[in-house]
Protein backbone atom coordinates (compact mmCIF):
# COMPACT_ATOMS: atom_id res chain seq x y z
CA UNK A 1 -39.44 10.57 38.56
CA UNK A 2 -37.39 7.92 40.29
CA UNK A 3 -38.72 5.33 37.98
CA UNK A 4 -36.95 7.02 34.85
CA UNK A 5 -34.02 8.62 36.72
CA UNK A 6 -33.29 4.67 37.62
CA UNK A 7 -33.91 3.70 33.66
CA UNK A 8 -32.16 6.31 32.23
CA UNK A 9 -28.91 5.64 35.13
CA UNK A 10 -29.42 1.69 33.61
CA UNK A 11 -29.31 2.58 29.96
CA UNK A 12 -25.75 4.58 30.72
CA UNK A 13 -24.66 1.62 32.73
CA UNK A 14 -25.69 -0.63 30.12
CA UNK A 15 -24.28 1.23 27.23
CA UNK A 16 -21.22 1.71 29.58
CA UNK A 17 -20.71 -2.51 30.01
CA UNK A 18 -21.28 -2.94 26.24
CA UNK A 19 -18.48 -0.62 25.26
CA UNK A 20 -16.19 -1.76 27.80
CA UNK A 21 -16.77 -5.03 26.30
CA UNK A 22 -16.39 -3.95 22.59
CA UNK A 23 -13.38 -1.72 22.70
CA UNK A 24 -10.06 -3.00 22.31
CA UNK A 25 -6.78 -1.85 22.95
CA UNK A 26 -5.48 -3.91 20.10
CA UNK A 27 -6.25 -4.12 16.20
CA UNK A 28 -9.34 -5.94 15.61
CA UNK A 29 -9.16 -9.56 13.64
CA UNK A 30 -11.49 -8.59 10.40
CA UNK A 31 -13.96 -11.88 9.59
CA UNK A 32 -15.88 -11.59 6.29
CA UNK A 33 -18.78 -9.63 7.87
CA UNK A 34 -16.58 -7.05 9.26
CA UNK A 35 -14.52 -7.00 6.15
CA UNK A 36 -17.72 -6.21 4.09
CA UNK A 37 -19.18 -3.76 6.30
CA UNK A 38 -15.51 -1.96 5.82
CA UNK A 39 -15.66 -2.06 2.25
CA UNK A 40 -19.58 -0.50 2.08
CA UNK A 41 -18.91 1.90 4.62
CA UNK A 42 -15.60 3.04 3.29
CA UNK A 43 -14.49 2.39 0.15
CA UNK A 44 -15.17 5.08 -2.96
CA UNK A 45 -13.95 2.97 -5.75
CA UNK A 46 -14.27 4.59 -9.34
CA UNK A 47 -15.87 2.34 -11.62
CA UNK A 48 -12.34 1.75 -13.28
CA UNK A 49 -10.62 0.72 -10.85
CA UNK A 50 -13.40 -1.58 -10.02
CA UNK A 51 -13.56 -3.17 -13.70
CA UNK A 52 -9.98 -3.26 -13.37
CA UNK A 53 -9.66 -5.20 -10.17
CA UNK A 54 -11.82 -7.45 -11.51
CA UNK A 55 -10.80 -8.07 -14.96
CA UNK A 56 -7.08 -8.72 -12.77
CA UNK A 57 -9.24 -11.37 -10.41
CA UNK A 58 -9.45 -13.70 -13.31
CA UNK A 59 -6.02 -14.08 -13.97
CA UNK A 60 -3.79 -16.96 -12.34
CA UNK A 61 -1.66 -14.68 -10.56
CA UNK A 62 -4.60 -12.06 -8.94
CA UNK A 63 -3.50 -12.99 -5.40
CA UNK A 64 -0.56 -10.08 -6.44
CA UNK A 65 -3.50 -7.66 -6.86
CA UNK A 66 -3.41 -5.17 -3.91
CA UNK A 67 -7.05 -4.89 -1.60
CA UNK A 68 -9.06 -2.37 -2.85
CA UNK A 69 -9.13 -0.81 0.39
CA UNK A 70 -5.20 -0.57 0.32
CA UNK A 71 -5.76 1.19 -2.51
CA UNK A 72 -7.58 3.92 -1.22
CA UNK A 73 -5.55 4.03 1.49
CA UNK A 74 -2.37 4.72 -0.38
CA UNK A 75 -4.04 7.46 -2.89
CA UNK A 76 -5.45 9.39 0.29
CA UNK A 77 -1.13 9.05 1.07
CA UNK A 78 -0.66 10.91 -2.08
CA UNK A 79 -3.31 13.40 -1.19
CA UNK A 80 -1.67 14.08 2.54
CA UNK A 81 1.77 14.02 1.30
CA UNK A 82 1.21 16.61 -1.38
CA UNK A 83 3.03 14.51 -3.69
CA UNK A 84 3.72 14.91 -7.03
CA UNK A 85 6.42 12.34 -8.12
CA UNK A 86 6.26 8.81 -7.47
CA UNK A 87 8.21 5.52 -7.26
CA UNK A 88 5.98 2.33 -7.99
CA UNK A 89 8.56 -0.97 -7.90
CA UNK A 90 5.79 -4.19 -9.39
CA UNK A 91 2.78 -2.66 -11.16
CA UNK A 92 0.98 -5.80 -12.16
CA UNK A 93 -2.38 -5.10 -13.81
CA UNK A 94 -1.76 -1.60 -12.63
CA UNK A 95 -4.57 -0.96 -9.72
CA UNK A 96 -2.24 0.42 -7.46
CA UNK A 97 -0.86 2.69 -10.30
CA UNK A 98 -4.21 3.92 -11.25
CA UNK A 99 -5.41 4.43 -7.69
CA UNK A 100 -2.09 6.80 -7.18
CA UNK A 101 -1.92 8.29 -10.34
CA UNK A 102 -5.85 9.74 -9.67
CA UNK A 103 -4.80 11.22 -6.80
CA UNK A 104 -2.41 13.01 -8.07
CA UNK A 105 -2.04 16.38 -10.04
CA UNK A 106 -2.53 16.74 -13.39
CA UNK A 107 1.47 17.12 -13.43
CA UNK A 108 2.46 14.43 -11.48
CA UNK A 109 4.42 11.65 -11.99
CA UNK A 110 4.90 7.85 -11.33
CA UNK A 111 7.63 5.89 -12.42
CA UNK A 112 6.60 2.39 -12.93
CA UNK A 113 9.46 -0.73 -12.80
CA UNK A 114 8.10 -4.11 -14.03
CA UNK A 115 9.28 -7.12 -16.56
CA UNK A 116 5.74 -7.72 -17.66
CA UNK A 117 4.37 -6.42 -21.01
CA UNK A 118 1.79 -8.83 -20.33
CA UNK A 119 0.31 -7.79 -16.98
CA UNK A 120 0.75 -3.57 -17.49
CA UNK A 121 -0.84 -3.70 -21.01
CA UNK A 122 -4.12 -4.74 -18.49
CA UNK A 123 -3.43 -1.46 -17.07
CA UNK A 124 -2.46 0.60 -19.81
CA UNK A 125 -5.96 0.23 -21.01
CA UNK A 126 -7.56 1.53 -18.33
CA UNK A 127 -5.25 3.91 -17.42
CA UNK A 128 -5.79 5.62 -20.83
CA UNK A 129 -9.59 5.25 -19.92
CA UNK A 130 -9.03 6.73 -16.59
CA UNK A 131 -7.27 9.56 -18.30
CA UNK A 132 -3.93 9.35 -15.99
CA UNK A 133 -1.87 7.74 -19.10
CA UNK A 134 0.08 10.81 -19.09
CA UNK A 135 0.85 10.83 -15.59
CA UNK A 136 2.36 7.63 -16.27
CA UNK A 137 5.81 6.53 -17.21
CA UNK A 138 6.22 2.74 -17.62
CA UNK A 139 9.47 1.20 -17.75
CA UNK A 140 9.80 -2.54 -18.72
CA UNK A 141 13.21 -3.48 -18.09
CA UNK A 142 14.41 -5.26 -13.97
CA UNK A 143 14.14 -2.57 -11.24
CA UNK A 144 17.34 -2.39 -10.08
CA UNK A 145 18.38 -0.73 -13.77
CA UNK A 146 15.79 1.36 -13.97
CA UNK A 147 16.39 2.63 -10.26
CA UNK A 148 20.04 3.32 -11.25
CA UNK A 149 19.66 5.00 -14.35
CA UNK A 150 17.61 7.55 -11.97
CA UNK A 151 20.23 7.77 -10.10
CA UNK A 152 23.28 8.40 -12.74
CA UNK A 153 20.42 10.88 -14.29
CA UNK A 154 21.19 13.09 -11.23
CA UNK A 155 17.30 12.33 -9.88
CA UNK A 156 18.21 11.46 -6.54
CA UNK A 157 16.24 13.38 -3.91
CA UNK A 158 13.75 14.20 -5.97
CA UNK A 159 10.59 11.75 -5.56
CA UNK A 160 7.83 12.37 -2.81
CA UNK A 161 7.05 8.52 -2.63
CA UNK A 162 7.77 4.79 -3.97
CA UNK A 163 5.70 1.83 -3.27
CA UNK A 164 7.92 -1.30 -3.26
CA UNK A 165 5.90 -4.83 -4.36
CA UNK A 166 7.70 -7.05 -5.93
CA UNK A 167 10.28 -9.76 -5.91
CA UNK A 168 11.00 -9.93 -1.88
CA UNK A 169 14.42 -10.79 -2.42
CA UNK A 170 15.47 -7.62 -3.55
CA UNK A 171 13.27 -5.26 -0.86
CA UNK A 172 16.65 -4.12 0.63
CA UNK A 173 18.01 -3.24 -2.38
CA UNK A 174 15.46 -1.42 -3.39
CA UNK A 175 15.15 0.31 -0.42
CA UNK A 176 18.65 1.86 -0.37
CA UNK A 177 17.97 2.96 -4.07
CA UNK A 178 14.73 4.37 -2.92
CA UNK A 179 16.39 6.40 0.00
CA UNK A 180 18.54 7.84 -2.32
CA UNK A 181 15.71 9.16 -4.46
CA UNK A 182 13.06 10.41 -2.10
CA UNK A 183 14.01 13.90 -0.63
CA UNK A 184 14.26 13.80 3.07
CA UNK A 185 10.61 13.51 4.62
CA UNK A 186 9.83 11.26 1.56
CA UNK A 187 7.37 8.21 2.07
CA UNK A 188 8.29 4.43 1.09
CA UNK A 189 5.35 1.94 1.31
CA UNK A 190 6.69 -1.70 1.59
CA UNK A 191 3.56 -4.31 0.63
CA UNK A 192 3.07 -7.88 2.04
CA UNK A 193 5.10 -7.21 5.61
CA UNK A 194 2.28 -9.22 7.57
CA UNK A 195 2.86 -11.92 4.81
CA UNK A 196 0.04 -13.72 5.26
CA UNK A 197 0.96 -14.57 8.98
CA UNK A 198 4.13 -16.40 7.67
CA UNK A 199 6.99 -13.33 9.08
CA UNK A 200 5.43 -14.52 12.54
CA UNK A 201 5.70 -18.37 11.86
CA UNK A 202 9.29 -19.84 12.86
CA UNK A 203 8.51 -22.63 11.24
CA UNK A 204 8.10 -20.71 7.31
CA UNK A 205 11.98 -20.30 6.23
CA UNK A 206 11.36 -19.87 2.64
CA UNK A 207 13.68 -17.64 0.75
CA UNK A 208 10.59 -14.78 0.18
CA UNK A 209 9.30 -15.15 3.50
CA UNK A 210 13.28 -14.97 5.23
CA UNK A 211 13.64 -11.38 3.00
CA UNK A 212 10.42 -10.05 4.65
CA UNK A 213 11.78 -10.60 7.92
CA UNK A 214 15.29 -8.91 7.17
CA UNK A 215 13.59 -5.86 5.93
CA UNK A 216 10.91 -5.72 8.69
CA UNK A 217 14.25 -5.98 11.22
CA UNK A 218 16.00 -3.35 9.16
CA UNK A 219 13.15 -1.10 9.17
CA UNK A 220 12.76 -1.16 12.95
CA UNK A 221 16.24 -0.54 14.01
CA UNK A 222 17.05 2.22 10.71
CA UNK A 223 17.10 5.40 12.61
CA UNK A 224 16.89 7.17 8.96
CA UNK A 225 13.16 6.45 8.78
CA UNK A 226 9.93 6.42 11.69
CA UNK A 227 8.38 3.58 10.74
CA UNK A 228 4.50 2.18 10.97
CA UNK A 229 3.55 -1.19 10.40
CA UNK A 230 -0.28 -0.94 9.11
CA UNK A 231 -2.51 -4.13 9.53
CA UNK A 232 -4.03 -3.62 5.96
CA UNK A 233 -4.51 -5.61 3.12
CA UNK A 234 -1.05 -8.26 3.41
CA UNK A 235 0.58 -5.76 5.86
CA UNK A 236 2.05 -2.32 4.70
CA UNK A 237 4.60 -1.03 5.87
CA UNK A 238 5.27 2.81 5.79
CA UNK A 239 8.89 4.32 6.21
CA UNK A 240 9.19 8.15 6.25
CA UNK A 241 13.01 9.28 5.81
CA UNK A 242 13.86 11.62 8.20
């Protein structure tokens, strides 16, 4: 009896010292074995949005594509938020549309912004696939128009969410248009805010990487919004308007 009181007492104490060594109290640096087990113990990625994501990884420019576990993350944001009408400011190929878009209802909404016939006729394909074409309404013209004419259409306060990725230059502008068309406990997303590591580098003082910093400033001190700054994919930030 003492013999297995005294094992059982060291398997406690052992699993004890292993936690204690294994649990952090900050976010944990992902190398590619942790990054896989992540994806094949998380991700539920519909064959579409698969093909899609990969059709977009052989173009020149698929370093714009979004993580596929971003993705997910951002459609079960839809799901928690209820929402119904979205903002998405560079669609791309169109994952992140089609990840949003399948989360939500049947009569929902997102507004896409982009200059690119090119890149959303990728994701107009699969979208119709997907069956969420409908729940899609692409407009090819610069954001900053097609955020106005929202606005002088009397639609202000009356989106759930927007998801801002594109040109960093404008992220503040688009952020005041955005405020004034999400109702008040609305959700902005703001992509590449971790930036590769480059908002955290004094020595990066390119134009794109200067803009992230002045809206990752703005976003801390804006008392209009409670902010989170999720380590995922290129850094997202999230910005619920009070």
């Amino acid at each position: 009896m003492h013999r297995i009181i005294s094992i059982r007492y060291a398997c406690r104490n052992s699993t004890r010292k292993t936690a204690e060594k294994i649990m952090s109290n900050r976010t944990l640096p992902l190398d590619d074995k942790l990054y896989q087990y992540l994806i094949e113990h998380s991700l539920r990625e519909t064959n579409l949005a698969r093909q899609l994501r990969e059709t977009t990884a052989a173009l020149e420019m698929a370093r714009m594509q979004i993580a596929p576990e971003q993705g997910q993350f951002m459609a079960l944001l839809v799901e928690l938020t209820g929402a119904t009408r979205i903002i998405e400011i560079g669609t791309f190929t169109g994952y992140s549309t089609l990840c949003m878009a399948q989360a939500l209802p049947s009569s929902g909404e997102v507004v896409c912004c982009d200059v690119s016939v090119e890149w959303t006729d990728i994701g107009r394909r699969f979208w119709e696939k997907a069956g969420v074409a409908e729940r899609i309404d692409l407009r090819i013209a610069p954001a900053l128009d097609t955020l106005g004419d929202l606005i002088r259409q009397g639609q202000s306060g009356t989106f759930d969410m927007a998801f801002i990725d594109a040109d960093k230059a404008n992220y503040e502008n688009y952020y005041e248009l955005c405020m004034q068309l999400l109702h008040p406990g609305g959700l902005i997303l703001f992509d590449n805010t971790l930036w590769g590591g480059a908002v955290a580098d004094e020595s990066v003082c390119d134009e794109d990487t200067l803009s992230l910093r002045r809206i990752n400033d703005q976003l801390l001190e804006d008392e209009r919004v409670s902010i989170s700054l999720v380590p995922i994919g290129d850094g997202l930030t999230l910005a619920r308007k009070r």
